[in-house]
N, C-alpha and C. Protein backbone atom coordinates (compact mmCIF):
# COMPACT_ATOMS: atom_id res chain seq x y z
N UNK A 1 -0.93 13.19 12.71
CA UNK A 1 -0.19 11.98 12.92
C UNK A 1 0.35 11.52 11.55
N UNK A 2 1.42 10.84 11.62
CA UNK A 2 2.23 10.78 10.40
C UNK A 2 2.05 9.39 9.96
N UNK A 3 1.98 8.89 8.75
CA UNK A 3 1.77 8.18 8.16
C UNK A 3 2.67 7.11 8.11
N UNK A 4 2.95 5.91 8.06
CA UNK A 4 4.21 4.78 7.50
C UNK A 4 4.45 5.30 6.11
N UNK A 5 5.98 5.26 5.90
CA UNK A 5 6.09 5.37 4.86
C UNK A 5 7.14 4.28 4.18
N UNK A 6 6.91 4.06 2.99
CA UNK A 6 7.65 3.35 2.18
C UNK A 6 8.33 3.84 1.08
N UNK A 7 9.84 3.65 1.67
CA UNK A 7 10.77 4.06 0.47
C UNK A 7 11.23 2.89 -0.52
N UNK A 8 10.52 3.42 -1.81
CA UNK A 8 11.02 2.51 -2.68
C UNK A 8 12.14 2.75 -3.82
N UNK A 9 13.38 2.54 -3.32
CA UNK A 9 15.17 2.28 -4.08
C UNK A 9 15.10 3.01 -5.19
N UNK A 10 14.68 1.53 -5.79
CA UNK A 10 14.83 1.17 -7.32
C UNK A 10 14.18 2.89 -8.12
N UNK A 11 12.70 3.08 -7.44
CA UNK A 11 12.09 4.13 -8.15
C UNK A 11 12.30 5.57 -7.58
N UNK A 12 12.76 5.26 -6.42
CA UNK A 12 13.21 6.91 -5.80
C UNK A 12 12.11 7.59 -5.64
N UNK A 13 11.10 6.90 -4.68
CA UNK A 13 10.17 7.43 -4.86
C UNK A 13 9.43 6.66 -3.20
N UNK A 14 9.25 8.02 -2.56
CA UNK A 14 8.38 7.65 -1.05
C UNK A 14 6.95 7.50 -1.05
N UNK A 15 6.14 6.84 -0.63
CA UNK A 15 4.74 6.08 -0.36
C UNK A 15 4.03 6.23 1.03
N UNK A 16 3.36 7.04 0.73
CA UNK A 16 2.34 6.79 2.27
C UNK A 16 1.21 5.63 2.61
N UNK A 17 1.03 5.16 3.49
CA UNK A 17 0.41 4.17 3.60
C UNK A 17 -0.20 3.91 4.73
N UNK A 18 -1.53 2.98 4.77
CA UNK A 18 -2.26 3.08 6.28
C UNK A 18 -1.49 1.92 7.16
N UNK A 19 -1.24 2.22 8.51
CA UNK A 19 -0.66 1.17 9.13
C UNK A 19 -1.64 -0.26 8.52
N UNK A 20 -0.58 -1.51 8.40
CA UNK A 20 -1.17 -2.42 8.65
C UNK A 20 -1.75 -2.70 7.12
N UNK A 21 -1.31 -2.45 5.89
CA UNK A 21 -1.87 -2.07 4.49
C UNK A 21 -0.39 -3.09 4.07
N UNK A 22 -1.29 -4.16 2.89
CA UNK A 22 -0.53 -5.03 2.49
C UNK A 22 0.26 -4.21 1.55
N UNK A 23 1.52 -4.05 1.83
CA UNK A 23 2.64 -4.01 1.09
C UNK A 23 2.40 -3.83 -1.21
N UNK A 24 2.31 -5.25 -1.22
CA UNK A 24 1.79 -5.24 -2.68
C UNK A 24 0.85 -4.54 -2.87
N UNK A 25 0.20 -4.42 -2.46
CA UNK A 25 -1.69 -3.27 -2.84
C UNK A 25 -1.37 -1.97 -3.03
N UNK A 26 0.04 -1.75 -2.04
CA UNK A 26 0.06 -0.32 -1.90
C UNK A 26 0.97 0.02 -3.29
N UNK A 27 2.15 -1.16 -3.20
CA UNK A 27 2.99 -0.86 -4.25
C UNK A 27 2.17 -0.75 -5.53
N UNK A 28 1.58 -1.29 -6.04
CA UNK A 28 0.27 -1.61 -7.40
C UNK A 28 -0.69 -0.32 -7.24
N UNK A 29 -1.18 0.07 -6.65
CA UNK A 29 -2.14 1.07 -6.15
C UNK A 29 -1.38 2.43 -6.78
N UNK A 30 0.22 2.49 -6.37
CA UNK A 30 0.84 3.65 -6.80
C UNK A 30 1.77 4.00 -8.13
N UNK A 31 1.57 2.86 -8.96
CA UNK A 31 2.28 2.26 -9.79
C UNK A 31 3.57 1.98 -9.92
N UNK A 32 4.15 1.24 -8.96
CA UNK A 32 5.24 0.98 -8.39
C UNK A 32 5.36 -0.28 -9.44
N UNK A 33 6.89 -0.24 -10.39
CA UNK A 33 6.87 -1.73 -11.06
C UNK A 33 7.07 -2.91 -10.09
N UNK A 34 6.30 -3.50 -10.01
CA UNK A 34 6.59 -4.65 -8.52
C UNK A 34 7.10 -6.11 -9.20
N UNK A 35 6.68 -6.48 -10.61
CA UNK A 35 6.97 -7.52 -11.28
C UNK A 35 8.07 -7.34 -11.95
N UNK A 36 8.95 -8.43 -12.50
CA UNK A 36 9.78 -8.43 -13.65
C UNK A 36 8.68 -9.24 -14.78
N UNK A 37 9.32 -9.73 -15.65
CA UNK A 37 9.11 -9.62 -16.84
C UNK A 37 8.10 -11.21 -16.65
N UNK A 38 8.41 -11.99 -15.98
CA UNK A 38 7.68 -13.42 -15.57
C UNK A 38 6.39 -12.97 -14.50
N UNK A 39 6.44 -11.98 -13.59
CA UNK A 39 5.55 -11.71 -12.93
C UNK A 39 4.28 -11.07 -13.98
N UNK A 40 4.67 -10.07 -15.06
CA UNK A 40 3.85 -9.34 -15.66
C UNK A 40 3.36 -10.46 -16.50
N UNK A 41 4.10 -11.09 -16.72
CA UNK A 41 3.24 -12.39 -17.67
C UNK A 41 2.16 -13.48 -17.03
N UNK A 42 2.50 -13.33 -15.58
CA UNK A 42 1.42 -14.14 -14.50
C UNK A 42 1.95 -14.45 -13.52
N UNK A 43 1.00 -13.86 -12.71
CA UNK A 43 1.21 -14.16 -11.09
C UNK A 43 -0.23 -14.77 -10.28
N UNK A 44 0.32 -14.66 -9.46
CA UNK A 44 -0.83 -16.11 -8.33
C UNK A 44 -1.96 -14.65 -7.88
N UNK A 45 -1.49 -12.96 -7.97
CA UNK A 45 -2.88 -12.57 -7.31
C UNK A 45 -2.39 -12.15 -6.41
N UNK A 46 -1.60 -12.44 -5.22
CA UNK A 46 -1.12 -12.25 -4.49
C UNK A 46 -1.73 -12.87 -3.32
N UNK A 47 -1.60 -14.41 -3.87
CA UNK A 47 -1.94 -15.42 -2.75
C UNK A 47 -0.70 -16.14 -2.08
N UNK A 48 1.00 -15.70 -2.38
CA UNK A 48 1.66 -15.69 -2.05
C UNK A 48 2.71 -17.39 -3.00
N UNK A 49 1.63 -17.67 -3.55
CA UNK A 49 2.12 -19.01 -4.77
C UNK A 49 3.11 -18.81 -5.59
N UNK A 50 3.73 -17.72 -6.28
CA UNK A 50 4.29 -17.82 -7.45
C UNK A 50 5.93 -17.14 -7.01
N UNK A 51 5.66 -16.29 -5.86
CA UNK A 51 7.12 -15.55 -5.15
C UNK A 51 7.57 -14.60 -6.89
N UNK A 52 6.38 -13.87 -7.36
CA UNK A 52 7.10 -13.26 -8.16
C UNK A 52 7.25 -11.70 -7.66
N UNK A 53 6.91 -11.23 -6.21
CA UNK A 53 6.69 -9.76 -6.16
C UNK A 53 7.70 -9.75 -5.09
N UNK A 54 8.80 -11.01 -4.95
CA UNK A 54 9.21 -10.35 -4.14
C UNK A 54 10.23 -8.91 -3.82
N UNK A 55 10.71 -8.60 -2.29
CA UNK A 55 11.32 -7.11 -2.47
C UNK A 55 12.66 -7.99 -1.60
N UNK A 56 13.52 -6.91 -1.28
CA UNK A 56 14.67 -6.71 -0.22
C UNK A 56 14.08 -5.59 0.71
N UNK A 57 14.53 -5.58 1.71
CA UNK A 57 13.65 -5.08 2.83
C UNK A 57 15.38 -4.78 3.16
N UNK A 58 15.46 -3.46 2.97
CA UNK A 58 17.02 -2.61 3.29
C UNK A 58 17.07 -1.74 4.15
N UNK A 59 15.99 -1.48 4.45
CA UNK A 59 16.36 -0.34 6.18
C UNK A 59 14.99 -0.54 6.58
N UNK A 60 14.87 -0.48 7.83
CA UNK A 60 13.39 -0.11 8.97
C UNK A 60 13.95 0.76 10.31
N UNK A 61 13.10 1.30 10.24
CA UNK A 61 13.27 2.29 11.28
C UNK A 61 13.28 1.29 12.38
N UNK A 62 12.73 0.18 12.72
CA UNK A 62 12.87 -0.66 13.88
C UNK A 62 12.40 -2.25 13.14
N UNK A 63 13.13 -3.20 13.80
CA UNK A 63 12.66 -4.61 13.87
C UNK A 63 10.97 -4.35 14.06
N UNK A 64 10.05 -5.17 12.80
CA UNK A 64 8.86 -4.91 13.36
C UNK A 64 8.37 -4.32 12.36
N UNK A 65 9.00 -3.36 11.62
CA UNK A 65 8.35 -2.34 10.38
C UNK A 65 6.97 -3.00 9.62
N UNK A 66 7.76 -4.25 9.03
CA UNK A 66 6.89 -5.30 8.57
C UNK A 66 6.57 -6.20 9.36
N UNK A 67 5.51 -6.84 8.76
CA UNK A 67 4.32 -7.88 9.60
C UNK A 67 5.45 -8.82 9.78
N UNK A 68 5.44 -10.27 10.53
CA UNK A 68 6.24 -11.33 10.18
C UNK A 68 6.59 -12.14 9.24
N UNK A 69 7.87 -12.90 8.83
CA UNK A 69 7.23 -14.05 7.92
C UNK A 69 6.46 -14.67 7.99
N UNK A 70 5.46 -15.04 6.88
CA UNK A 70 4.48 -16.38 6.62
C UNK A 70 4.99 -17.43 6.68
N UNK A 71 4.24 -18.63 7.00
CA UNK A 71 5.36 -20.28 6.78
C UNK A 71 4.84 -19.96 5.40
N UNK A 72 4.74 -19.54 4.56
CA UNK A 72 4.50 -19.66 2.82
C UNK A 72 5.50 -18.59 2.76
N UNK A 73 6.01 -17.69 3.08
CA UNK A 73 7.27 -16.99 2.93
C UNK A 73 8.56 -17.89 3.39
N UNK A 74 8.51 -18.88 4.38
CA UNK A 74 9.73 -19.21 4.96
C UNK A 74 9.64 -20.66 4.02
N UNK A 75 8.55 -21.08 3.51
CA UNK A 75 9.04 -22.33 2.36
C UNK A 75 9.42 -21.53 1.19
N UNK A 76 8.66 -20.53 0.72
CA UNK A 76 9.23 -20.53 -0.81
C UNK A 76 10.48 -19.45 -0.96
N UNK A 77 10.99 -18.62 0.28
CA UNK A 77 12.28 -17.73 0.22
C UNK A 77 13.38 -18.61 0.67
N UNK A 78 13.35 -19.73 1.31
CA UNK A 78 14.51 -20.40 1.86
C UNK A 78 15.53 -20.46 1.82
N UNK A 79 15.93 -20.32 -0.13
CA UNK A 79 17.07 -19.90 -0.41
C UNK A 79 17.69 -19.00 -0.97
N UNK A 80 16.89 -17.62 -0.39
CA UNK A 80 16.50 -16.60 -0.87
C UNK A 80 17.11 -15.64 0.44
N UNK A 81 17.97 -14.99 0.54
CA UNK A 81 18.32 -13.89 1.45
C UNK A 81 17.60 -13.79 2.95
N UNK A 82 17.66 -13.47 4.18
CA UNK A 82 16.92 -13.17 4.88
C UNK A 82 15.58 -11.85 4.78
N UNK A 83 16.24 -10.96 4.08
CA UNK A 83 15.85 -9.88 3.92
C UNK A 83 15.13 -9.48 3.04
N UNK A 84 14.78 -11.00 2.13
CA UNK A 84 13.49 -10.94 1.05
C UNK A 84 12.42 -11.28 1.69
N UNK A 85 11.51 -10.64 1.21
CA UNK A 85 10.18 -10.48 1.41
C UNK A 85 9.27 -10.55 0.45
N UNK A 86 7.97 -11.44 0.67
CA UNK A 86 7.02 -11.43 -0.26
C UNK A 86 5.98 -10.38 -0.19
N UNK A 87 5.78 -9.45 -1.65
CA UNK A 87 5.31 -8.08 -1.24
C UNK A 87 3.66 -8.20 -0.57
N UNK A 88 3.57 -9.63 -0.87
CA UNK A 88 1.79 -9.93 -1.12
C UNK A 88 1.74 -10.06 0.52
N UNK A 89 2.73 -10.62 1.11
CA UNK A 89 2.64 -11.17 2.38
C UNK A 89 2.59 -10.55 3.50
N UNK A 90 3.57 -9.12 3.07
CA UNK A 90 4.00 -8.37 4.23
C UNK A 90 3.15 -7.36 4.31
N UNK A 91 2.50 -6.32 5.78
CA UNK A 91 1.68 -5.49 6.37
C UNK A 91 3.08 -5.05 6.57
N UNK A 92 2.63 -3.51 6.38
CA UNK A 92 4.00 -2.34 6.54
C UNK A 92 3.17 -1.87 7.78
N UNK A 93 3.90 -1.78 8.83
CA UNK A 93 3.85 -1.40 10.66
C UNK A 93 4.05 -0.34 10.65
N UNK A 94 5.42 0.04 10.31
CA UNK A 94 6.24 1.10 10.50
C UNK A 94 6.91 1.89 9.21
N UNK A 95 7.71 2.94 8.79
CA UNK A 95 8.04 3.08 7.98
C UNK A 95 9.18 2.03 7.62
N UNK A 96 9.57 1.73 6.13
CA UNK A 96 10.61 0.91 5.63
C UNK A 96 11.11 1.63 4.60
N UNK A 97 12.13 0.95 3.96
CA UNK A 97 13.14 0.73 2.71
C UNK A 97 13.27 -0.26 1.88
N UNK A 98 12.64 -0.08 0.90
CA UNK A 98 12.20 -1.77 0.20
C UNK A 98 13.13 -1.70 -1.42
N UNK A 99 13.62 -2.14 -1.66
CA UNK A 99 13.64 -2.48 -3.10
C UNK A 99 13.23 -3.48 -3.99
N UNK A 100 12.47 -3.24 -4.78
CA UNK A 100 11.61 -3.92 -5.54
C UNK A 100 12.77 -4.68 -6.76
N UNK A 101 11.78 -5.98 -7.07
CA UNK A 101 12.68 -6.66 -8.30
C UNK A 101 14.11 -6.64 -7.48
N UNK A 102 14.46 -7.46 -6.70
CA UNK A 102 16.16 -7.45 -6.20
C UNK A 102 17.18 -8.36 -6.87
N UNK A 103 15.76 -9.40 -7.41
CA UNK A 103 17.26 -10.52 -8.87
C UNK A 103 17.62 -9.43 -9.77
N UNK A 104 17.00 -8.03 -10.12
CA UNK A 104 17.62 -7.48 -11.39
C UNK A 104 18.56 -6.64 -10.77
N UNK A 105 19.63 -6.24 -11.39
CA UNK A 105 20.55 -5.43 -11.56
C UNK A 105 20.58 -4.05 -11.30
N UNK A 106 21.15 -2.94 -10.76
CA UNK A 106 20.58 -1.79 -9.96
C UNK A 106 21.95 -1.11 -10.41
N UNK A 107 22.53 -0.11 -11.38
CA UNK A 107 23.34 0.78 -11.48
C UNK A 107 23.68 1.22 -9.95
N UNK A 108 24.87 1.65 -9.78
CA UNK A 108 25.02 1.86 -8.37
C UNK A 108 24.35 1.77 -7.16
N UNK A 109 23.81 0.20 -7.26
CA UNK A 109 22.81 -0.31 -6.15
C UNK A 109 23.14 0.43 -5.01
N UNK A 110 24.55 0.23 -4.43
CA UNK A 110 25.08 0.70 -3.11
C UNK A 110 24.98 2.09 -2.92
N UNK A 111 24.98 2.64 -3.68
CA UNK A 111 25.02 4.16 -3.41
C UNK A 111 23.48 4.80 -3.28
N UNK A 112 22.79 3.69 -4.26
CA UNK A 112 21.37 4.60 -3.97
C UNK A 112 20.92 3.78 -2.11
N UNK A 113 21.24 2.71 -2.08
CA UNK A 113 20.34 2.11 -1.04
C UNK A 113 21.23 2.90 0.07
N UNK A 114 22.38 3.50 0.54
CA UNK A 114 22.95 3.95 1.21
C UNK A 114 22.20 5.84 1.30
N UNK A 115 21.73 6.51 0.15
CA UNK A 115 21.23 7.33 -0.13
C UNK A 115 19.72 7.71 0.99
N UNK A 116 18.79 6.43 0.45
CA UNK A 116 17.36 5.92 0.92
C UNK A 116 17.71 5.65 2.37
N UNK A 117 19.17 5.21 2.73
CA UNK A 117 18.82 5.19 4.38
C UNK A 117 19.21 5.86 5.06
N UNK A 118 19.93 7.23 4.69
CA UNK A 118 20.56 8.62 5.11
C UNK A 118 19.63 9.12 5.25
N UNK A 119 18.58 9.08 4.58
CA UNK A 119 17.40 10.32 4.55
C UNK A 119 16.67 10.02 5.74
N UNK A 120 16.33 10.38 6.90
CA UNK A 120 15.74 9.52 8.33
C UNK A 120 13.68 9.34 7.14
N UNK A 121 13.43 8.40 8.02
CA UNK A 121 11.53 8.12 7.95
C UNK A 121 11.02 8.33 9.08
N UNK A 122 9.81 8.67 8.49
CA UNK A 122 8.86 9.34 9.76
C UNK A 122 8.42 8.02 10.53
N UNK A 123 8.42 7.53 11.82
CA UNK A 123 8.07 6.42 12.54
C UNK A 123 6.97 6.00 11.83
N UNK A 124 5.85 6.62 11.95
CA UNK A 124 4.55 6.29 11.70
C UNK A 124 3.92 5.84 12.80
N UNK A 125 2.58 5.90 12.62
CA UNK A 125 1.56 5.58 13.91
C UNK A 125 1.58 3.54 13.77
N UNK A 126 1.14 3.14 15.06
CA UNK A 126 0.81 1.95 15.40
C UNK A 126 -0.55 1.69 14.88
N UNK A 127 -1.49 2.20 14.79
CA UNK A 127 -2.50 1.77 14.25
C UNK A 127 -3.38 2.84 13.44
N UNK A 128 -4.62 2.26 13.32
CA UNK A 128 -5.36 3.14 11.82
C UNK A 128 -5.68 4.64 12.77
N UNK A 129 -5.82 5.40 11.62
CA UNK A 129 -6.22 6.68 12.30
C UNK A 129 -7.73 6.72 12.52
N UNK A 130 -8.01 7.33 13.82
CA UNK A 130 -9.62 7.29 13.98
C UNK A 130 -10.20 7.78 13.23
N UNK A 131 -11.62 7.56 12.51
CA UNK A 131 -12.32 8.28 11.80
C UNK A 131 -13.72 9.06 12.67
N UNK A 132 -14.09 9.97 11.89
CA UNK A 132 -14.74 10.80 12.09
C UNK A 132 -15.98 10.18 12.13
N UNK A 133 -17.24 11.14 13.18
CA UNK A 133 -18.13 10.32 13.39
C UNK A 133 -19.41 10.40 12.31
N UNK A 134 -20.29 9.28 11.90
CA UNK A 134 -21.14 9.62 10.75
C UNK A 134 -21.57 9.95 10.97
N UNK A 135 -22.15 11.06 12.07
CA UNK A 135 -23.56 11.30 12.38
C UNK A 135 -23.12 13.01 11.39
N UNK A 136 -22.08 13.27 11.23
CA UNK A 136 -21.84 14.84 10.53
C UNK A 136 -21.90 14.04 9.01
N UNK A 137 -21.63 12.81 8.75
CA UNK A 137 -22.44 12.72 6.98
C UNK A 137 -23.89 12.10 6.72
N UNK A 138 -24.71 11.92 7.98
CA UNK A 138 -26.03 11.83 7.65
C UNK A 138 -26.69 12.95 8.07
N UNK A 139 -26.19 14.16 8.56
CA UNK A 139 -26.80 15.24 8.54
C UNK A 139 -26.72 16.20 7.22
N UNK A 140 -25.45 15.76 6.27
CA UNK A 140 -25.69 16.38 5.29
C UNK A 140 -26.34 15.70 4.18
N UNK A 141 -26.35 14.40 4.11
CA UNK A 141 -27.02 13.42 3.61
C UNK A 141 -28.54 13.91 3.54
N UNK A 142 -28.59 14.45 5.18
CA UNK A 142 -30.50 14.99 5.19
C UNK A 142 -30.70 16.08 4.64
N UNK A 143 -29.92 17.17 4.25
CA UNK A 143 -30.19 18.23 4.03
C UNK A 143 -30.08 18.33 2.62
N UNK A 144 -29.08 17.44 2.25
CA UNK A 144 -29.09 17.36 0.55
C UNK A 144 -30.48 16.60 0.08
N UNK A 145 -31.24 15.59 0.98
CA UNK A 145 -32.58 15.53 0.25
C UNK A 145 -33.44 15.97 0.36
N UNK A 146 -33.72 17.33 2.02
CA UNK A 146 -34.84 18.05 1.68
C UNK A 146 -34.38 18.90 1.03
N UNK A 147 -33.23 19.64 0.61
CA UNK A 147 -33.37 20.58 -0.89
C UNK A 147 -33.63 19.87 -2.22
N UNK A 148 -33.25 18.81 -2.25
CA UNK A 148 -34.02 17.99 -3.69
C UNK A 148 -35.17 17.93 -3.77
N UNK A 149 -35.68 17.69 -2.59
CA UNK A 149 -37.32 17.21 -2.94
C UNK A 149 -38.57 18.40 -3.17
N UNK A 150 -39.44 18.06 -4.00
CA UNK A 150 -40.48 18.90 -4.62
C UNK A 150 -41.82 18.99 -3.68
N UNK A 151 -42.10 20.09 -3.73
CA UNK A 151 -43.27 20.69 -3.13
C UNK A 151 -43.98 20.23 -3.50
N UNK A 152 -45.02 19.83 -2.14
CA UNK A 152 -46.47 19.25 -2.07
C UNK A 152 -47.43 19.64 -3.43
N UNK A 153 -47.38 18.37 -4.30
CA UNK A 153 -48.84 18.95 -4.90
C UNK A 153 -48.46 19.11 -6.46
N UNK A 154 -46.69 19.26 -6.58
CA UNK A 154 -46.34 19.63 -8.25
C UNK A 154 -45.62 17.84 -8.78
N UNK A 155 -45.97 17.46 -9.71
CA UNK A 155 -45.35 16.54 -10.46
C UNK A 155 -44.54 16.73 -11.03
N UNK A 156 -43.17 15.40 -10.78
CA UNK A 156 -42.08 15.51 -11.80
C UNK A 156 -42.12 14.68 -13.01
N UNK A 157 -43.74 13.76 -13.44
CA UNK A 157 -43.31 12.95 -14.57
C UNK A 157 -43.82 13.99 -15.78
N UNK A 158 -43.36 13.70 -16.89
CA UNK A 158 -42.97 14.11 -18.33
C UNK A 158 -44.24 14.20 -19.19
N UNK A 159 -45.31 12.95 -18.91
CA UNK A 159 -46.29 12.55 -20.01
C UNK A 159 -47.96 12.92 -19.49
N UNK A 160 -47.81 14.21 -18.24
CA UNK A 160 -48.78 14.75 -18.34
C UNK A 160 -49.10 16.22 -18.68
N UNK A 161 -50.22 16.50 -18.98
CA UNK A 161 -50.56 17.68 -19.67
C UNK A 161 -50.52 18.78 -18.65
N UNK A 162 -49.55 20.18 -19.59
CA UNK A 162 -49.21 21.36 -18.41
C UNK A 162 -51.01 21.68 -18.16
């Protein structure tokens, strides 16, 4: 099953990600520059206070990709594009097209973001992928400590006499 993915513009560079995985964590996680020059100097954390991470949200494979706006996205973007997004805020659903830092300046913005949405994205799954059951890592869990452990009768401390 295929992963959401996130295409990010600016860096030309695609992101896999678990459905439902905050946006910013993932971008930071992969070293995606997500701040300008006021964000790297201080940001809120990504409690959604300072609106310094935000992106442009330029293609989705469907309405929905991303989580909804926050009312803390719809007060502090207001006069801010429809299509900005706060990176802290948004859960990636589906695959997207994000460009990061969108107040700065982009050498042939149009041509790359036209580029990033020619290339099709893989849908991605609706939710997390199932995991595997523990009972296959406490069986090796058991077997890695009866080969550690020492035979009846021999000591492992240091400060007695052979």
């Amino acid at each position: 099953m295929a992963m959401p993915v996130i295409r990010f513009v600016r860096e030309g560079r695609d992101v896999e990600c678990y459905p439902g995985e905050n946006l910013r964590e993932v971008a930071l996680r992969e070293g995606i520059a997500l701040y300008g020059l006021k964000g790297q100097l201080g940001n809120c954390g990504g409690c959604g206070q300072c609106i310094t991470c935000f992106v442009d949200v330029v293609g989705e494979n469907s309405p929905g990709s991303l989580s909804g706006r926050t009312t803390v996205e719809d007060q502090k973007l207001r006069r801010r594009p429809q299509t900005w997004r706060l990176a802290c805020q948004a859960l990636v659903n589906q695959s997207v097209v994000v460009l990061t830092k969108p107040q700065t300046g982009l050498a042939d913005l149009d041509q790359k973001v036209n580029q990033a949405k020619a290339q099709p994205l893989p849908a991605g799954p609706t939710a997390w992928p199932v995991q595997e059951s523990e009972a296959d890592d406490d069986d090796a869990e058991a077997s890695d400590a009866a080969s550690n452990s020492q035979p009846s009768g021999q000591s492992t401390t240091s400060d007695e006499a052979p």
